[in-house]
PDB file of N, CA and C in Angstrom:
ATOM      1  N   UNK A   1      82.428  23.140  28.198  1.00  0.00           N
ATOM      2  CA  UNK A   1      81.235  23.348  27.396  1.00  0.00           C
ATOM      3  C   UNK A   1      81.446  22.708  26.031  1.00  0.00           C
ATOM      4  N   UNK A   2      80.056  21.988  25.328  1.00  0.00           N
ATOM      5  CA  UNK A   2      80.393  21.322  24.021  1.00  0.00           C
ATOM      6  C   UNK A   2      80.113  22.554  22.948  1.00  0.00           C
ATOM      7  N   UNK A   3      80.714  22.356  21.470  1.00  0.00           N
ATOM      8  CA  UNK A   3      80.363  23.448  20.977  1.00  0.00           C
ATOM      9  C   UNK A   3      79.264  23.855  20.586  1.00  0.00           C
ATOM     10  N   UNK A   4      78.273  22.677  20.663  1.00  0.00           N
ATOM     11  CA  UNK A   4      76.529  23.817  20.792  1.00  0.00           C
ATOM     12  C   UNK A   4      76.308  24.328  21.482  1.00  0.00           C
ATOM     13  N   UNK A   5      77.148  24.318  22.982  1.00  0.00           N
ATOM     14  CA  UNK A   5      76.896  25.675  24.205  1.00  0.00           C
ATOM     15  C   UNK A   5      77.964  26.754  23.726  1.00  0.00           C
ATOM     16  N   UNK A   6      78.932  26.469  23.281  1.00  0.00           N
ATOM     17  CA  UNK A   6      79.701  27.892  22.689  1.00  0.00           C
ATOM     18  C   UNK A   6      78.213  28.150  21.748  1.00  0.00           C
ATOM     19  N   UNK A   7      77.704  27.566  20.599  1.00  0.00           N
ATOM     20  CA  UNK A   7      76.906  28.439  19.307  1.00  0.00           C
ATOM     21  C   UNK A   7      75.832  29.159  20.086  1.00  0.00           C
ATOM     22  N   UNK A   8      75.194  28.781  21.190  1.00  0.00           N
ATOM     23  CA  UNK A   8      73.883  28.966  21.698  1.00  0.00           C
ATOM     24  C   UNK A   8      75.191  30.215  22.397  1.00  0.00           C
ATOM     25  N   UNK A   9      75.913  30.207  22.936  1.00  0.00           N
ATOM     26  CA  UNK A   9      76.290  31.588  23.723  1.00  0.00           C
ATOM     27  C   UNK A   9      76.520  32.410  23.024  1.00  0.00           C
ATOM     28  N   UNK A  10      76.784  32.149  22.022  1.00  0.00           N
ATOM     29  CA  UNK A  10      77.619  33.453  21.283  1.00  0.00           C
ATOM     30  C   UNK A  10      76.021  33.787  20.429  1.00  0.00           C
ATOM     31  N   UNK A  11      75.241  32.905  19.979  1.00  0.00           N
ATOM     32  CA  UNK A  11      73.989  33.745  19.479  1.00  0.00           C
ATOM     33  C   UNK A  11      73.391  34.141  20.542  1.00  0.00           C
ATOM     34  N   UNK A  12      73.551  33.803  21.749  1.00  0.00           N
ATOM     35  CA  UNK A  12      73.008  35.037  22.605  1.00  0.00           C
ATOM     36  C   UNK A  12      73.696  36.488  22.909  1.00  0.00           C
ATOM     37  N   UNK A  13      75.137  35.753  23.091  1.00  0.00           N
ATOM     38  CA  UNK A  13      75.836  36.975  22.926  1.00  0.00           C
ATOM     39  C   UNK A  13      75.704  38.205  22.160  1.00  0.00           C
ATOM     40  N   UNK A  14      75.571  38.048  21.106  1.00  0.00           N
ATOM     41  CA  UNK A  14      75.468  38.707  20.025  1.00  0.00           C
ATOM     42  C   UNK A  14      74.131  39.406  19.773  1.00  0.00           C
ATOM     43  N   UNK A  15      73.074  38.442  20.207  1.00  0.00           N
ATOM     44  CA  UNK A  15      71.756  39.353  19.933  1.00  0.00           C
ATOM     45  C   UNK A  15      72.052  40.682  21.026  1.00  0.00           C
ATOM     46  N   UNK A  16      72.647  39.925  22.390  1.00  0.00           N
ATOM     47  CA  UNK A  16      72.512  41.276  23.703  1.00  0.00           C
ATOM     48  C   UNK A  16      73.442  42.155  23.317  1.00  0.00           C
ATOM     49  N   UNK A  17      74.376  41.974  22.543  1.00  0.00           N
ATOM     50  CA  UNK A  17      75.197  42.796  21.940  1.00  0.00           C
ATOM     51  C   UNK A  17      74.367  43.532  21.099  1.00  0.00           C
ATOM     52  N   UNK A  18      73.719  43.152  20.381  1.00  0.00           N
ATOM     53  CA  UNK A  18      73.192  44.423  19.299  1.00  0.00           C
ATOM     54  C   UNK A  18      71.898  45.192  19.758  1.00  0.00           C
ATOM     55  N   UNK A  19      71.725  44.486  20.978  1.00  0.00           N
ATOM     56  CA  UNK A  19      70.305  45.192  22.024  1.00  0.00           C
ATOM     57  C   UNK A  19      70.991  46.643  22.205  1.00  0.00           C
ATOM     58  N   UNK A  20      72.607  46.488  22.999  1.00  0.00           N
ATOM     59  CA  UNK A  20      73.228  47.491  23.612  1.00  0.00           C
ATOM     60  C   UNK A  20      73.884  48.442  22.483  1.00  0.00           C
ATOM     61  N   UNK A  21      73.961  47.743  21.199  1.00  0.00           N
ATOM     62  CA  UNK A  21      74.053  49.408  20.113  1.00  0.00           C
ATOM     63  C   UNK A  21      73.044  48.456  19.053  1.00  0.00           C
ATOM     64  N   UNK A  22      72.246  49.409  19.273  1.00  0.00           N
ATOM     65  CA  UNK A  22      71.190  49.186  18.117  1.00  0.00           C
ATOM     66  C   UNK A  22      71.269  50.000  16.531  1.00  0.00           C
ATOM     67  N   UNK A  23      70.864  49.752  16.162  1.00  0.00           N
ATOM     68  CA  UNK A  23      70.909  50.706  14.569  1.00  0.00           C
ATOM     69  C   UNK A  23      71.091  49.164  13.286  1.00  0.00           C
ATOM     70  N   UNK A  24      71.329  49.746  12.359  1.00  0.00           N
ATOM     71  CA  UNK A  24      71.219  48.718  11.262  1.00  0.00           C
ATOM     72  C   UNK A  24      72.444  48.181  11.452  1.00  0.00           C
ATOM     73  N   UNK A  25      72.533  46.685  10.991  1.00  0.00           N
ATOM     74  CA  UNK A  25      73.751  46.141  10.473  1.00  0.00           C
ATOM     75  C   UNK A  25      73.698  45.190   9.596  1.00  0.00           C
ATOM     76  N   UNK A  26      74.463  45.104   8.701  1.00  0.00           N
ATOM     77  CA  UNK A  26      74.417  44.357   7.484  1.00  0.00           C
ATOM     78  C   UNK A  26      74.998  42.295   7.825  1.00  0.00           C
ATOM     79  N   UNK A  27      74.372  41.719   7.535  1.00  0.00           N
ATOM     80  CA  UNK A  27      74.496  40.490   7.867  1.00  0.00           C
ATOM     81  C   UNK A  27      73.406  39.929   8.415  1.00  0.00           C
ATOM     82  N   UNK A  28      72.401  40.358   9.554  1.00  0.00           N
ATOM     83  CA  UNK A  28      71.325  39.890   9.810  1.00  0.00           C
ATOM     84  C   UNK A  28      71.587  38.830  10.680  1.00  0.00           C
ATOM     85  N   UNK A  29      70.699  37.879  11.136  1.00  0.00           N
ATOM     86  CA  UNK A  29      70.656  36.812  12.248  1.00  0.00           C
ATOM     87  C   UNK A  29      72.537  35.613  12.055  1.00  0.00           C
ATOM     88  N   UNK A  30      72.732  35.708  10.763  1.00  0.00           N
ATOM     89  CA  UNK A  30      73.584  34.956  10.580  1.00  0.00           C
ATOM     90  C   UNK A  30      74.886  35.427  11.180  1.00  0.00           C
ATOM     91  N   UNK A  31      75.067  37.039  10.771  1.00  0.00           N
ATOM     92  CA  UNK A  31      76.219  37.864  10.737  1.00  0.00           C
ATOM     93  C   UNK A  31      76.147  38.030  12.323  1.00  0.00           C
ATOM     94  N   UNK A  32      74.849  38.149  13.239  1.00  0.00           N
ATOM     95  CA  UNK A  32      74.820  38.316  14.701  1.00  0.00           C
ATOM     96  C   UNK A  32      75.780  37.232  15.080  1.00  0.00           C
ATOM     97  N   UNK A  33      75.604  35.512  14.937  1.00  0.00           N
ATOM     98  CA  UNK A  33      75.532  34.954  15.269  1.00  0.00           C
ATOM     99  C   UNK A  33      77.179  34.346  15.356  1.00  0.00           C
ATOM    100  N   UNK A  34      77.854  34.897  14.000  1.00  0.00           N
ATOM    101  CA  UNK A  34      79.166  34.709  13.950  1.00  0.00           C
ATOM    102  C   UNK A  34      79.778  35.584  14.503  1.00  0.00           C
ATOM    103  N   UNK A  35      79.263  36.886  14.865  1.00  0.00           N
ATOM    104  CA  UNK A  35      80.117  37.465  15.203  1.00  0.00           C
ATOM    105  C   UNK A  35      80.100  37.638  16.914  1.00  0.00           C
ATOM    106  N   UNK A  36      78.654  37.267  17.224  1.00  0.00           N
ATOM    107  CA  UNK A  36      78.894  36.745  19.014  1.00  0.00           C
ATOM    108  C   UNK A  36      79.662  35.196  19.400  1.00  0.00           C
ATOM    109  N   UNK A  37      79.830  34.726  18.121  1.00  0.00           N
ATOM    110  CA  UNK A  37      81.055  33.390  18.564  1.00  0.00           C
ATOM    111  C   UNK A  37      81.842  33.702  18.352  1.00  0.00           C
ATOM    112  N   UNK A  38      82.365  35.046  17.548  1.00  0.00           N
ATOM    113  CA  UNK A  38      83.814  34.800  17.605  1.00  0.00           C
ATOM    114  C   UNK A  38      83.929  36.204  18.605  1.00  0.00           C
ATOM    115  N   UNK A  39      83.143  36.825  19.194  1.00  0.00           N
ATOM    116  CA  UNK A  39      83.216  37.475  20.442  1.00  0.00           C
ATOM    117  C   UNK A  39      83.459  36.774  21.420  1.00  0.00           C
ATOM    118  N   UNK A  40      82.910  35.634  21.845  1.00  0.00           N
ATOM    119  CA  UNK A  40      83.142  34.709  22.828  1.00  0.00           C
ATOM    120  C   UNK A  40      84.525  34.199  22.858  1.00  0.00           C
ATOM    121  N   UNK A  41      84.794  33.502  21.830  1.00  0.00           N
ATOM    122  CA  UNK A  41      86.545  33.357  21.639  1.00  0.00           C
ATOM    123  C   UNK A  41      87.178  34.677  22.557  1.00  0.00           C
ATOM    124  N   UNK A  42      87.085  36.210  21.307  1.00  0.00           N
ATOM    125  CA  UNK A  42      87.839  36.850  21.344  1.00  0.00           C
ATOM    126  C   UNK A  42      87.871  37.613  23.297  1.00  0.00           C
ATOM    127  N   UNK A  43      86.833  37.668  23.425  1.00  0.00           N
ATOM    128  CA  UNK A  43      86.200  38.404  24.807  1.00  0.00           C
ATOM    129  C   UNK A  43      87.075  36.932  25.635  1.00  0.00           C
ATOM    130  N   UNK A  44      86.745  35.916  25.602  1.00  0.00           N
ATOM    131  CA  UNK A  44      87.560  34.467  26.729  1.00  0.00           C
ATOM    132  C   UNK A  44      88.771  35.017  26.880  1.00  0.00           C
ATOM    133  N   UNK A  45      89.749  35.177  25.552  1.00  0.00           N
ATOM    134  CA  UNK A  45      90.758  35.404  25.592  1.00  0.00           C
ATOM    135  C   UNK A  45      91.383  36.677  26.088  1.00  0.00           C
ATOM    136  N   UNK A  46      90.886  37.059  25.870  1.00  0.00           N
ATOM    137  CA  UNK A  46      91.074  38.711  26.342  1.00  0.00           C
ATOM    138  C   UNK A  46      91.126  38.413  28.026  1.00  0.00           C
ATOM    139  N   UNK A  47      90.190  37.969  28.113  1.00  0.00           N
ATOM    140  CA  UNK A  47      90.211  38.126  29.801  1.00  0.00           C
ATOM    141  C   UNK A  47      90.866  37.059  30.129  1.00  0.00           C
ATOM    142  N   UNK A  48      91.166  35.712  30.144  1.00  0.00           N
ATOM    143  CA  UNK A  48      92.681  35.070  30.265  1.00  0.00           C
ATOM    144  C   UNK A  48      93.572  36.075  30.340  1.00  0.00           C
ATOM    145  N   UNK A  49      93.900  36.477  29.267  1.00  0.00           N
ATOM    146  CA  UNK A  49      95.174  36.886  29.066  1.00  0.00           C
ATOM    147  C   UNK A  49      95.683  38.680  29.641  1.00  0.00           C
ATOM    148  N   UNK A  50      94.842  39.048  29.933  1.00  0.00           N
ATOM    149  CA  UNK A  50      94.935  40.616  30.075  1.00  0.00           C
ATOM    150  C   UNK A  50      94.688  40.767  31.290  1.00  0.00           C
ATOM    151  N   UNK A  51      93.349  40.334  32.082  1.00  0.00           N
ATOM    152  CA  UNK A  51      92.966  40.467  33.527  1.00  0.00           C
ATOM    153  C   UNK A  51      93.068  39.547  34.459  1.00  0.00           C
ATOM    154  N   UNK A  52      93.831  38.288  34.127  1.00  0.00           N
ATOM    155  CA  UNK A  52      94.382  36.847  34.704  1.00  0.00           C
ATOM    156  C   UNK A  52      93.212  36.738  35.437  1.00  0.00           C
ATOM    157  N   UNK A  53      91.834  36.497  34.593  1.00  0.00           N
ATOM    158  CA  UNK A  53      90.316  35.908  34.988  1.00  0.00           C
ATOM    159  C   UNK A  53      90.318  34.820  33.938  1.00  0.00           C
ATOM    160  N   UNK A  54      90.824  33.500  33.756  1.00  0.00           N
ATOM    161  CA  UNK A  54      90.196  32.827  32.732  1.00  0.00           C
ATOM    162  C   UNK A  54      88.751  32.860  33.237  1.00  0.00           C
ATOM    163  N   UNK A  55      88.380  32.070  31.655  1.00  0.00           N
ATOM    164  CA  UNK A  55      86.890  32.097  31.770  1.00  0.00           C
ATOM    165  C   UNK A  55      86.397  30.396  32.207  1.00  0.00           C
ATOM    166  N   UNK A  56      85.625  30.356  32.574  1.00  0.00           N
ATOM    167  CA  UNK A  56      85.357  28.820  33.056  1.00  0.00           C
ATOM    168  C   UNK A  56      84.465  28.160  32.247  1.00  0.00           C
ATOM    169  N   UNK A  57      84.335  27.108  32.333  1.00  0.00           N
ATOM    170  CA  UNK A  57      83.668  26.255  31.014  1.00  0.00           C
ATOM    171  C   UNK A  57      82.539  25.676  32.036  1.00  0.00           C
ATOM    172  N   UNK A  58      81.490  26.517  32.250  1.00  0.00           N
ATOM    173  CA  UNK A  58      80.399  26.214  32.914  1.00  0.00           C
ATOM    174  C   UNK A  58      79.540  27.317  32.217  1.00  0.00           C
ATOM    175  N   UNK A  59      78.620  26.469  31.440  1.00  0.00           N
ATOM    176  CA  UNK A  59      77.760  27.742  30.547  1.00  0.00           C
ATOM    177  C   UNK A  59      77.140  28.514  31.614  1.00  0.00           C
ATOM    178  N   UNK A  60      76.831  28.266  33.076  1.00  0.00           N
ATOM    179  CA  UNK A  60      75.913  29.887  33.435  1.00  0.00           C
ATOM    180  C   UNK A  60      77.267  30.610  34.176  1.00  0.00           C
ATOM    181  N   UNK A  61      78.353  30.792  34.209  1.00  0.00           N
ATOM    182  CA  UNK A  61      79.423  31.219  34.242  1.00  0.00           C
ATOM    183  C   UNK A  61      79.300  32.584  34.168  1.00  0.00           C
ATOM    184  N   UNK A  62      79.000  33.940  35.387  1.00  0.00           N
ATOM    185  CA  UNK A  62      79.055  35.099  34.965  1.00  0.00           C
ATOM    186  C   UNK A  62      80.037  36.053  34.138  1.00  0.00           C
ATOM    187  N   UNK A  63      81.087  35.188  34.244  1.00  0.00           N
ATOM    188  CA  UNK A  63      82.396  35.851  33.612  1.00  0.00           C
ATOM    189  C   UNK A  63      82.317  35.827  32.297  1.00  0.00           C
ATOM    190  N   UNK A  64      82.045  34.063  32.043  1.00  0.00           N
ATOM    191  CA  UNK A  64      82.335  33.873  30.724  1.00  0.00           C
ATOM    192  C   UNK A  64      80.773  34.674  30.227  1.00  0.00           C
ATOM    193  N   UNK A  65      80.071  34.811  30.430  1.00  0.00           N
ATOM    194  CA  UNK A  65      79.123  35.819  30.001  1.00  0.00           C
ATOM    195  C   UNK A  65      79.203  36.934  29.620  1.00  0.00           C
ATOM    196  N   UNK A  66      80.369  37.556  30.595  1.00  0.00           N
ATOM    197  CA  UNK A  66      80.394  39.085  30.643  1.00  0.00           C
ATOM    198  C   UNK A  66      81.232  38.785  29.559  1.00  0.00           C
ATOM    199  N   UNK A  67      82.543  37.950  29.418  1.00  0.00           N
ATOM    200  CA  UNK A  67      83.103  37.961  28.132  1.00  0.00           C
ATOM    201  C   UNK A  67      83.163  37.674  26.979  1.00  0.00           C
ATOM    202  N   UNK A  68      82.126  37.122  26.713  1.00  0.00           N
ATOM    203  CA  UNK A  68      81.183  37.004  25.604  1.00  0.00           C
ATOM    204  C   UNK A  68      80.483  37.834  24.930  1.00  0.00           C
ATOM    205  N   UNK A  69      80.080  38.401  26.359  1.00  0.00           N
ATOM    206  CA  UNK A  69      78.845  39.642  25.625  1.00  0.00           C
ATOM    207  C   UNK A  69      80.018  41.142  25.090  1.00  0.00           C
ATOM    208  N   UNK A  70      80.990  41.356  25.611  1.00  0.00           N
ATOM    209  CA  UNK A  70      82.045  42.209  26.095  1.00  0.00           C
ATOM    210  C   UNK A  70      82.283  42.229  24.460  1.00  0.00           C
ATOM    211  N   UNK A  71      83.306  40.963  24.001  1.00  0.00           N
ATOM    212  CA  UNK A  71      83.954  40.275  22.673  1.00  0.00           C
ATOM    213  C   UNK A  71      83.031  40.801  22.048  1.00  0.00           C
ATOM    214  N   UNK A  72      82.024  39.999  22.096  1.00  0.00           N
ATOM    215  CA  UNK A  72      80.753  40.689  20.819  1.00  0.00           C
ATOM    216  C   UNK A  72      80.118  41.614  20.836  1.00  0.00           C
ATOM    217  N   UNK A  73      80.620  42.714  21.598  1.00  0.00           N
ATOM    218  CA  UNK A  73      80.198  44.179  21.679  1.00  0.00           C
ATOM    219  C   UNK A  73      81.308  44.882  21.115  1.00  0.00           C
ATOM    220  N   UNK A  74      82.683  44.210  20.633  1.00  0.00           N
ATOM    221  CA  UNK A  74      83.547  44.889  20.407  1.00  0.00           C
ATOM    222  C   UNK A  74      83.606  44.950  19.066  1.00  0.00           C
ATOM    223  N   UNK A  75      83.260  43.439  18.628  1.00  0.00           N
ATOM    224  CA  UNK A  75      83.783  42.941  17.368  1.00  0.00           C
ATOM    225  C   UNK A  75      82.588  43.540  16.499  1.00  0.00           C
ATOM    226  N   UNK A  76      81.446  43.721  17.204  1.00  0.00           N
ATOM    227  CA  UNK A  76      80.353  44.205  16.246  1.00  0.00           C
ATOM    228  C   UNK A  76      80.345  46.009  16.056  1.00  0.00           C
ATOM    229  N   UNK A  77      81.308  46.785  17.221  1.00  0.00           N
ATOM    230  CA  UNK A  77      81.576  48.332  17.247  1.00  0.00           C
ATOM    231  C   UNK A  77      82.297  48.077  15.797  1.00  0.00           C
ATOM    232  N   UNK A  78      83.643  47.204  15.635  1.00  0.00           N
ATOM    233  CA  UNK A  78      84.636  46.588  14.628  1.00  0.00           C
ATOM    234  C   UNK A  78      84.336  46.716  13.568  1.00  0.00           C
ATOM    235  N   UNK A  79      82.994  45.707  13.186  1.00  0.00           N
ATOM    236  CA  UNK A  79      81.938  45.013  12.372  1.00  0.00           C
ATOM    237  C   UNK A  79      81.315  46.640  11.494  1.00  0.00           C
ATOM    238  N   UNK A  80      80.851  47.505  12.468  1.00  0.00           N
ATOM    239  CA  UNK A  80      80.242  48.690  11.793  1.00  0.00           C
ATOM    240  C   UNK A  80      80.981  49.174  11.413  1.00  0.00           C
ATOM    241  N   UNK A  81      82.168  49.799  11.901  1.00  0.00           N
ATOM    242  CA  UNK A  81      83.291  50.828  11.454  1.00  0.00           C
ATOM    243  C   UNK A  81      83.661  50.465   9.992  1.00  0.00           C
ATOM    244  N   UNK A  82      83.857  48.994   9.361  1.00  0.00           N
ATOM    245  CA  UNK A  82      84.744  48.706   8.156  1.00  0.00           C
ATOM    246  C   UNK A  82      83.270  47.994   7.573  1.00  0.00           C
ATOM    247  N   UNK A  83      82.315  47.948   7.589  1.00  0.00           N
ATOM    248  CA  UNK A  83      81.224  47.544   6.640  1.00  0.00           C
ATOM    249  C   UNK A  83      80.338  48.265   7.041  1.00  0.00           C
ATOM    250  N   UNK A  84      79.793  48.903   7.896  1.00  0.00           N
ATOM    251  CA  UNK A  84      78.620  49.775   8.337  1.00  0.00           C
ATOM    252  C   UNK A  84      77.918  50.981   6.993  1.00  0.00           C
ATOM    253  N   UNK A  85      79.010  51.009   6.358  1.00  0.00           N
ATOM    254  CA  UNK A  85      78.719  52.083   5.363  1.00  0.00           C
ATOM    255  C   UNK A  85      78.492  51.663   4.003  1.00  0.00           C
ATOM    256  N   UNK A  86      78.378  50.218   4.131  1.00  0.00           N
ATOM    257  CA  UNK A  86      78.342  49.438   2.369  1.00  0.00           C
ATOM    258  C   UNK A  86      76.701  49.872   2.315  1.00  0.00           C
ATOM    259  N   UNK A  87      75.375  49.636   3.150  1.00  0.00           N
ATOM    260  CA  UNK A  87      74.561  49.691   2.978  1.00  0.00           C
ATOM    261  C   UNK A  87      73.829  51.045   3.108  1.00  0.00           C
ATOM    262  N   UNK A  88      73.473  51.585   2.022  1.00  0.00           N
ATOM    263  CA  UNK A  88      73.088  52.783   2.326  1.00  0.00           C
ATOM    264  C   UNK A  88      71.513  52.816   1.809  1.00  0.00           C
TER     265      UNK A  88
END
């Protein structure tokens, strides 16, 4: 995949990520968007390395989906815990 199919995954990532915990978060479309790419990284790697599933470099790839969306469901639980409370 070139890296405008990583940016386009991980801003999808990331929006379906914040579908599945909704509530406020500070950063907005931008902060979604970095943090479902670097979910995608982090979620690829994870599953390489932990469940010996690499992820395949074919954007409709269910895996690399699930680990994308996975990464950026984690990093954004992450994301709230240590900034969630600046905005009150």
């Amino acid at each position: 995949m070139s890296i405008v199919s990583w940016i386009i995954l991980g801003l999808l990532a990331g929006v379906i990520a914040k579908i599945l915990l909704p509530g406020r978060d500070p950063g907005g479309l931008v902060g979604t968007t970095v943090i479902g790419i670097a979910g995608a990284f982090v979620g690829g790697w994870i599953s390489a390395r932990f469940f010996d599933r690499p992820v395949q470099k074919e954007f409709y790839d269910p895996t690399t989906w699930g680990a994308a969306i996975g990464g950026a469901f984690v990093l954004l639980v992450v994301y709230r815990l240590l900034f969630g409370h600046s905005r009150n």
